[in-house]
C-alpha atoms as a PDB file:
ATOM      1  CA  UNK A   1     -45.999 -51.714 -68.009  1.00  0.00           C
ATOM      2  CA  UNK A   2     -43.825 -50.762 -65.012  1.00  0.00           C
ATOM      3  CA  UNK A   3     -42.074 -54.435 -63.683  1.00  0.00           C
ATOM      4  CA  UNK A   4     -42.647 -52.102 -60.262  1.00  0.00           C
ATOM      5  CA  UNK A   5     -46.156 -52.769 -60.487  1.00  0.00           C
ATOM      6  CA  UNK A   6     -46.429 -56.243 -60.438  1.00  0.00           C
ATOM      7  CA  UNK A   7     -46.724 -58.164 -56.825  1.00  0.00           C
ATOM      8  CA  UNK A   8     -45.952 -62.178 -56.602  1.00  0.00           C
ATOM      9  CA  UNK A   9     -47.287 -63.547 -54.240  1.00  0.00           C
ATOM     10  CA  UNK A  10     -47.341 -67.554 -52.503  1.00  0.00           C
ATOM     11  CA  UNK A  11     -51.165 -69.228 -53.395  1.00  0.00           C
ATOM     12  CA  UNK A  12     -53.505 -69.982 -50.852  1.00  0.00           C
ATOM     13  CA  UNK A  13     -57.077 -72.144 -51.700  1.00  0.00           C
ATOM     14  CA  UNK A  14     -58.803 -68.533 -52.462  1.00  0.00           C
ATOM     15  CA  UNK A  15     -56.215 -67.668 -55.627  1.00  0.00           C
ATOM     16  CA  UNK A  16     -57.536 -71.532 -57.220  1.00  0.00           C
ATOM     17  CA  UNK A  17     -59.429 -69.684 -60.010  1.00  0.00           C
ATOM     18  CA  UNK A  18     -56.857 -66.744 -60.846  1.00  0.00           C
ATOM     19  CA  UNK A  19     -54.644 -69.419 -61.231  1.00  0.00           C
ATOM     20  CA  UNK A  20     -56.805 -71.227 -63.208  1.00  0.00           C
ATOM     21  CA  UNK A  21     -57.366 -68.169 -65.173  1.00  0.00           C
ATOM     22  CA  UNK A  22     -53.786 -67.526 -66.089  1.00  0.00           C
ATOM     23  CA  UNK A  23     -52.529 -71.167 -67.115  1.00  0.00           C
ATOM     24  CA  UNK A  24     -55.623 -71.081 -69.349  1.00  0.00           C
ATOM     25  CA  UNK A  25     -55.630 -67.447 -71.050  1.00  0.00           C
ATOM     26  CA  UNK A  26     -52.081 -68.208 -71.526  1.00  0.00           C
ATOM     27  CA  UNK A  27     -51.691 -71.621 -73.032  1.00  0.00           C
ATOM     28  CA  UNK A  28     -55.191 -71.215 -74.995  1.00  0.00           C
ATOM     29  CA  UNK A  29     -56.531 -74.753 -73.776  1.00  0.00           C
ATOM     30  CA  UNK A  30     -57.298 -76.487 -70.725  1.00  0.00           C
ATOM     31  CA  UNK A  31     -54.300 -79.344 -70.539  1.00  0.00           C
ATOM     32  CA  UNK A  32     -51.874 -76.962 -68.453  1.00  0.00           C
ATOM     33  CA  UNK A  33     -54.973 -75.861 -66.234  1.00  0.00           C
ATOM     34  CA  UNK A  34     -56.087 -79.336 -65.384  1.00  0.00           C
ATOM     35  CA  UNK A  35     -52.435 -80.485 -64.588  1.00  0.00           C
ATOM     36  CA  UNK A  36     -51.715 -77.681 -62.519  1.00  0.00           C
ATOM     37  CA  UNK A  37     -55.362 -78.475 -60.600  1.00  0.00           C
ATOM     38  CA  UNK A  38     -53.905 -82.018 -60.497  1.00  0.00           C
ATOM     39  CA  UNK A  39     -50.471 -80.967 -59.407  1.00  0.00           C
ATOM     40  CA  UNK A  40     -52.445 -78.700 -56.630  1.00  0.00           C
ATOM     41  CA  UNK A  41     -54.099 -81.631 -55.277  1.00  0.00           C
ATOM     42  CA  UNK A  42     -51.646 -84.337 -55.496  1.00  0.00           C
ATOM     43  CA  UNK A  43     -50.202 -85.348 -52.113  1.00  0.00           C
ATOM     44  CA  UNK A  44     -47.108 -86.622 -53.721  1.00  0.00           C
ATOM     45  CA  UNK A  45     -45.921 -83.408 -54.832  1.00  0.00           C
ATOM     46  CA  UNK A  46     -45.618 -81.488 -51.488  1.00  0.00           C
ATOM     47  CA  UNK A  47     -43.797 -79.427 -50.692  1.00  0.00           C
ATOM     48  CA  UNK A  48     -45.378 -77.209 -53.660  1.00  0.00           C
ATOM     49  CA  UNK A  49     -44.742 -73.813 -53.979  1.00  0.00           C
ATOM     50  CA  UNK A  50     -47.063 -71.889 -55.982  1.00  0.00           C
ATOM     51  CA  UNK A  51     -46.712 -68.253 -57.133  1.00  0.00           C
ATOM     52  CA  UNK A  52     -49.110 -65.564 -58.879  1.00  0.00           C
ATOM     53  CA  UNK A  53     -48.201 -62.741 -60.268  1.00  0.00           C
ATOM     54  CA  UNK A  54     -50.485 -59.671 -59.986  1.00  0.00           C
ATOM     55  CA  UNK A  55     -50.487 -56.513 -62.331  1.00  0.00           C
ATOM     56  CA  UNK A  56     -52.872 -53.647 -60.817  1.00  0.00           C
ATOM     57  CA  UNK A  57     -54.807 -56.451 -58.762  1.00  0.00           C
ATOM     58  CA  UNK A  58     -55.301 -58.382 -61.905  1.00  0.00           C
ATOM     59  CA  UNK A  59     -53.785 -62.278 -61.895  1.00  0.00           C
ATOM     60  CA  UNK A  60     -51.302 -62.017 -65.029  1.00  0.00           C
ATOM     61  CA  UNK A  61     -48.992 -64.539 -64.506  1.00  0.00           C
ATOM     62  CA  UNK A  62     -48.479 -68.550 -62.415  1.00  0.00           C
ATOM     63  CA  UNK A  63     -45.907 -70.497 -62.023  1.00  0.00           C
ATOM     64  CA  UNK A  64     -45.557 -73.659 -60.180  1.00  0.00           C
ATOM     65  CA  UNK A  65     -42.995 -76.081 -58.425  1.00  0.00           C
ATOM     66  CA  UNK A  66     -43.360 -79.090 -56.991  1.00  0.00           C
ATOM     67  CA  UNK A  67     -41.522 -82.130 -55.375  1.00  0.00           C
ATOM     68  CA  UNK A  68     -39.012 -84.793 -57.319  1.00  0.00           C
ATOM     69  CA  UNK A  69     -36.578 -87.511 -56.599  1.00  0.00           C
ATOM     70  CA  UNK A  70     -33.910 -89.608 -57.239  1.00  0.00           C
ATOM     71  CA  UNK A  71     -34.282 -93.274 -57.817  1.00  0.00           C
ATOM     72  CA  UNK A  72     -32.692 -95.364 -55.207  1.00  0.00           C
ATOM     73  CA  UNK A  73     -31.881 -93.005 -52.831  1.00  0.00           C
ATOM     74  CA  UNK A  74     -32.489 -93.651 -49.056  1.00  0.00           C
ATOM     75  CA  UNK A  75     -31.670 -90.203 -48.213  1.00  0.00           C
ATOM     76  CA  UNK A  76     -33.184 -87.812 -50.304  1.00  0.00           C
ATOM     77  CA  UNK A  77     -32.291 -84.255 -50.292  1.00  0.00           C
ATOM     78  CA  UNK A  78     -35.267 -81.917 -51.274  1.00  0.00           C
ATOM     79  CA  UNK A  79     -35.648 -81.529 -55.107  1.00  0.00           C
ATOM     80  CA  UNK A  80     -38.410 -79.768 -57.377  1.00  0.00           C
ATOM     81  CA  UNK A  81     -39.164 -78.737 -61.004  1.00  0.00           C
ATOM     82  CA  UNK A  82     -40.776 -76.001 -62.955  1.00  0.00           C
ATOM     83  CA  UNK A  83     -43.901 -76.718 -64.416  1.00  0.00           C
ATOM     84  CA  UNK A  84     -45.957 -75.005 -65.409  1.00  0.00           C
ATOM     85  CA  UNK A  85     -44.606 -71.497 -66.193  1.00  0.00           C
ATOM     86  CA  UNK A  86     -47.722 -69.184 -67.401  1.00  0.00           C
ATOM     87  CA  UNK A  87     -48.248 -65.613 -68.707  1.00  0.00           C
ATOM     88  CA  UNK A  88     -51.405 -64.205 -70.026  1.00  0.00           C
ATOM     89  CA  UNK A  89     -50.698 -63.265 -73.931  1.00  0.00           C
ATOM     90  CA  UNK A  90     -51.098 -59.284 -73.069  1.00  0.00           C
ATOM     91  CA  UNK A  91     -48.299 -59.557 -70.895  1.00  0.00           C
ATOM     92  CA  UNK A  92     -45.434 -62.163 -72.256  1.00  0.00           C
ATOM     93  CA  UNK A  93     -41.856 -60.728 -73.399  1.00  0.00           C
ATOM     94  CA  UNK A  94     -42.211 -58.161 -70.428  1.00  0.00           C
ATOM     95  CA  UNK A  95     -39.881 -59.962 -67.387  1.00  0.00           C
ATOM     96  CA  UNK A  96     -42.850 -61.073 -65.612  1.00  0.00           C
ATOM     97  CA  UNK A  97     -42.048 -64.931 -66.099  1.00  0.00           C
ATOM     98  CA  UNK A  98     -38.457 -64.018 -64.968  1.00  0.00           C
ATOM     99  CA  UNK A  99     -39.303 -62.349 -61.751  1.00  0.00           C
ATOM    100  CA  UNK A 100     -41.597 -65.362 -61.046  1.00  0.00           C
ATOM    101  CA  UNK A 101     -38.670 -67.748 -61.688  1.00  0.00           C
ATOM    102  CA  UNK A 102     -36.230 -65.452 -59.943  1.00  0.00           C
ATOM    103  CA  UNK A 103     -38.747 -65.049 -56.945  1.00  0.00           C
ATOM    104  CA  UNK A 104     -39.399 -69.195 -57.081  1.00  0.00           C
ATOM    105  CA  UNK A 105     -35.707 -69.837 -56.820  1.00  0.00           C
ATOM    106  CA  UNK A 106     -35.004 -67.504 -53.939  1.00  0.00           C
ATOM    107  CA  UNK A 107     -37.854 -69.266 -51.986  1.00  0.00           C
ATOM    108  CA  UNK A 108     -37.279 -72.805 -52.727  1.00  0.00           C
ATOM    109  CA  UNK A 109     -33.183 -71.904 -51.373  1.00  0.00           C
ATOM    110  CA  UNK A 110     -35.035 -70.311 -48.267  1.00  0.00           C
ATOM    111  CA  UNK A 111     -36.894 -73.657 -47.868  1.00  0.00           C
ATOM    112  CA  UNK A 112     -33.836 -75.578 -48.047  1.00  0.00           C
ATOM    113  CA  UNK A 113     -34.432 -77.326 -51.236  1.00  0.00           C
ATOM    114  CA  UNK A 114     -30.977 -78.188 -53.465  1.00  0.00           C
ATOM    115  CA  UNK A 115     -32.165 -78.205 -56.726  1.00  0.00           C
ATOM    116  CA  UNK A 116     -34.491 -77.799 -59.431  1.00  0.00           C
ATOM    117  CA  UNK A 117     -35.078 -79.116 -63.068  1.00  0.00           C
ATOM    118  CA  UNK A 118     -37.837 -77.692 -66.198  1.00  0.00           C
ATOM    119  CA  UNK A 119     -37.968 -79.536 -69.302  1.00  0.00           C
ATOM    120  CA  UNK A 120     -38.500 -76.256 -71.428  1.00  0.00           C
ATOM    121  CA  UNK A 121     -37.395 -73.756 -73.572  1.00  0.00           C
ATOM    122  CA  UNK A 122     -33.771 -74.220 -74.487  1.00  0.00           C
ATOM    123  CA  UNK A 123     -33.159 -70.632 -75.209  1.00  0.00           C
ATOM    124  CA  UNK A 124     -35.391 -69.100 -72.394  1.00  0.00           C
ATOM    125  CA  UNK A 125     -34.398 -71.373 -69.157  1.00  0.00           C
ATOM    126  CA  UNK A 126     -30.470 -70.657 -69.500  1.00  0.00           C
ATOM    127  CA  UNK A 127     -31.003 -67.241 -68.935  1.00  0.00           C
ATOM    128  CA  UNK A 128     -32.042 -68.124 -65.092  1.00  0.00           C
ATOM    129  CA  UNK A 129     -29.343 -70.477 -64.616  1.00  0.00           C
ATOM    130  CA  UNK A 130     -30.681 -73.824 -65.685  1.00  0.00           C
ATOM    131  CA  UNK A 131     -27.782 -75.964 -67.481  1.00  0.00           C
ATOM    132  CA  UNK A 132     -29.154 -77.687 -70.472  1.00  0.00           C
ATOM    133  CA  UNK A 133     -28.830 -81.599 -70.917  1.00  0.00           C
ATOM    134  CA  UNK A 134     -29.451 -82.352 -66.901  1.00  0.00           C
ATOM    135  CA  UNK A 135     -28.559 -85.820 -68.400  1.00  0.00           C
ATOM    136  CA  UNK A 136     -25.341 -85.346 -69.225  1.00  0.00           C
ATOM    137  CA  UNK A 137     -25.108 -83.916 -65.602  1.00  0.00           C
ATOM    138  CA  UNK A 138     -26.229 -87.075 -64.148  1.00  0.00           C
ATOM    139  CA  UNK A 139     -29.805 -86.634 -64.048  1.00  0.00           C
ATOM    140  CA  UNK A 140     -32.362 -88.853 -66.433  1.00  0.00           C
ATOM    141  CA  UNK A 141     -35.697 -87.233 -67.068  1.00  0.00           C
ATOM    142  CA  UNK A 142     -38.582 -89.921 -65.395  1.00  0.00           C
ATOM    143  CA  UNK A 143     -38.911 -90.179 -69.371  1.00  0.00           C
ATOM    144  CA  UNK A 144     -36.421 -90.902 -72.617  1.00  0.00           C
ATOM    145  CA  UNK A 145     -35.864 -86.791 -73.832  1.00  0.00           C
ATOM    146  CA  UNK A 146     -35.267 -87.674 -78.002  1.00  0.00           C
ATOM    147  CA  UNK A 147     -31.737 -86.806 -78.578  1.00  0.00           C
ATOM    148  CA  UNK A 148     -32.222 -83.373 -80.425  1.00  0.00           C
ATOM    149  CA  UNK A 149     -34.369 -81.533 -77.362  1.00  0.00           C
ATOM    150  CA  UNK A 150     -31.539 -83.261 -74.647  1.00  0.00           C
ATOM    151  CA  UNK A 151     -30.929 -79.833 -74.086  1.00  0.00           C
ATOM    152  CA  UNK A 152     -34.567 -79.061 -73.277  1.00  0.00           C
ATOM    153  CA  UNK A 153     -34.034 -81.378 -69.884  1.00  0.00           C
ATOM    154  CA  UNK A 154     -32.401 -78.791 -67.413  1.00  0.00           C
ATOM    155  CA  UNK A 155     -31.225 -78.706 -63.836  1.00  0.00           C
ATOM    156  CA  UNK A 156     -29.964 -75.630 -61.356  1.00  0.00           C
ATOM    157  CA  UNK A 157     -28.938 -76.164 -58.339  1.00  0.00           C
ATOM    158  CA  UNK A 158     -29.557 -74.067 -55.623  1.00  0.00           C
ATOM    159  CA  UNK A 159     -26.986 -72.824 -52.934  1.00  0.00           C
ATOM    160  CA  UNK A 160     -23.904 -74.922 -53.574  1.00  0.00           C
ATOM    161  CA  UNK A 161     -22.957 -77.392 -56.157  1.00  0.00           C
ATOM    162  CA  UNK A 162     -22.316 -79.884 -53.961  1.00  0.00           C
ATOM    163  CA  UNK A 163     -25.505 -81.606 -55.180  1.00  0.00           C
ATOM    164  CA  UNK A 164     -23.782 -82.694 -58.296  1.00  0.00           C
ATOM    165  CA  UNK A 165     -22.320 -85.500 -56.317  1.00  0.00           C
ATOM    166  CA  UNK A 166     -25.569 -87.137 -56.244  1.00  0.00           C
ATOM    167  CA  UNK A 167     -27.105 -88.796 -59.753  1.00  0.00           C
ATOM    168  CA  UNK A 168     -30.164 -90.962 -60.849  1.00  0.00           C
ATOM    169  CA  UNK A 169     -33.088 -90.588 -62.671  1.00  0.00           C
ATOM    170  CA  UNK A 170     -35.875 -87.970 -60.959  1.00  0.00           C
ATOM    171  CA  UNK A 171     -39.071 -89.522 -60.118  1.00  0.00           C
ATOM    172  CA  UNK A 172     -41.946 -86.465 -60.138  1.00  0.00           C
ATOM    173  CA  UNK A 173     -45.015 -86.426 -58.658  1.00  0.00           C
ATOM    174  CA  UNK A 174     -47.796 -89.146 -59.154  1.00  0.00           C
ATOM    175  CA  UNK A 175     -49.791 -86.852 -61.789  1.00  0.00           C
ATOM    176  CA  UNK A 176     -47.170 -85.401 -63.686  1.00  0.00           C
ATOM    177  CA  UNK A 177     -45.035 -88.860 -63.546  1.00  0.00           C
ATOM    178  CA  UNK A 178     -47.105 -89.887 -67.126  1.00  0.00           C
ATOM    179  CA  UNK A 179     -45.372 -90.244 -70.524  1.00  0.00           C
ATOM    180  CA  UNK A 180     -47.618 -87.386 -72.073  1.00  0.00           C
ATOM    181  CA  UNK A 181     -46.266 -84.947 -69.631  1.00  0.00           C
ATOM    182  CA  UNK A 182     -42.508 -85.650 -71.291  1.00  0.00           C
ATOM    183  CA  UNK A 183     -43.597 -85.039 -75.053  1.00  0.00           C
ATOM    184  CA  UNK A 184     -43.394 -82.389 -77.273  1.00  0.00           C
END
């Protein structure tokens, strides 16, 4: 596969079931699906931004951001996180998650938000440059991390680093803001 011949593209309401398609082909069960359908629908989370990635027409990879914040903050600059990041089975370990990470980032700068954080892979995420252990950078994930995946709670911030004068814990939207969302 040619990384030439994949398209991303933003979602619209007609791209629900490709999407839907691709979070469940490539978890293998419905739980990522049905919090990404949450996510979709949850008021609290705008501004989302939601990208597909297409190989020859066919939906092959998802990934979605949506809105955070910081506790106690009057002021609050515009924040997201990463979640969920999908690719079918067929087509993992081929750069397709990276170009919809890469393409995410770009457009979330464009749209004037400062930063974003993924609880996820500690080997994969760094690569796209998340720092590991947003803690330790002054950020506390909406839930306790346990002390061995700290490094598993990321944050990159987009533009300028001036961001890292702010701190507090990040408050995500209403449906992913639930302790089973923050467990491994």
């Amino acid at each position: 596969m040619n990384q030439k011949d994949i398209q991303i593209i933003k979602t619209g309401i007609n791209d629900f079931n490709d999407v839907m398609e691709v979070e469940r082909e490539a978890f293998g069960y419905d739980k990522e699906a049905e919090l990404t359908a949450d996510l979709l629908n949850d008021k609290t989370a705008e501004p989302i931004l939601s990208l597909l990635a297409f190989y020859k027409d066919k939906p092959v990879g998802h990934i979605l951001f949506t809105r955070v914040y910081l506790n106690q903050m009057t002021d609050q600059p515009l924040l997201h996180i990463l979640a969920p990041l999908a690719v079918k089975p067929d087509y993992q370990k081929q750069g397709i998650g990276g170009m919809l990470i890469k393409e995410g980032l770009k457009i979330l700068t464009e749209m004037g938000s400062k930063m974003v954080f993924v609880l996820g892979h500690m080997e994969y995420y760094p690569k796209y440059g998340f720092i590991p252990d947003a803690k330790s950078q002054g950020f506390d994930a909406p839930y306790p991390i346990p002390e061995e995946f700290s490094n598993a709670w990321m944050v990159q911030p987009l533009g300028t680093n001036e961001i890292f004068k702010i701190s507090g814990k990040i408050i995500c939207a209403d449906k992913l803001n639930k302790p089973e969302h923050w467990r491994e």
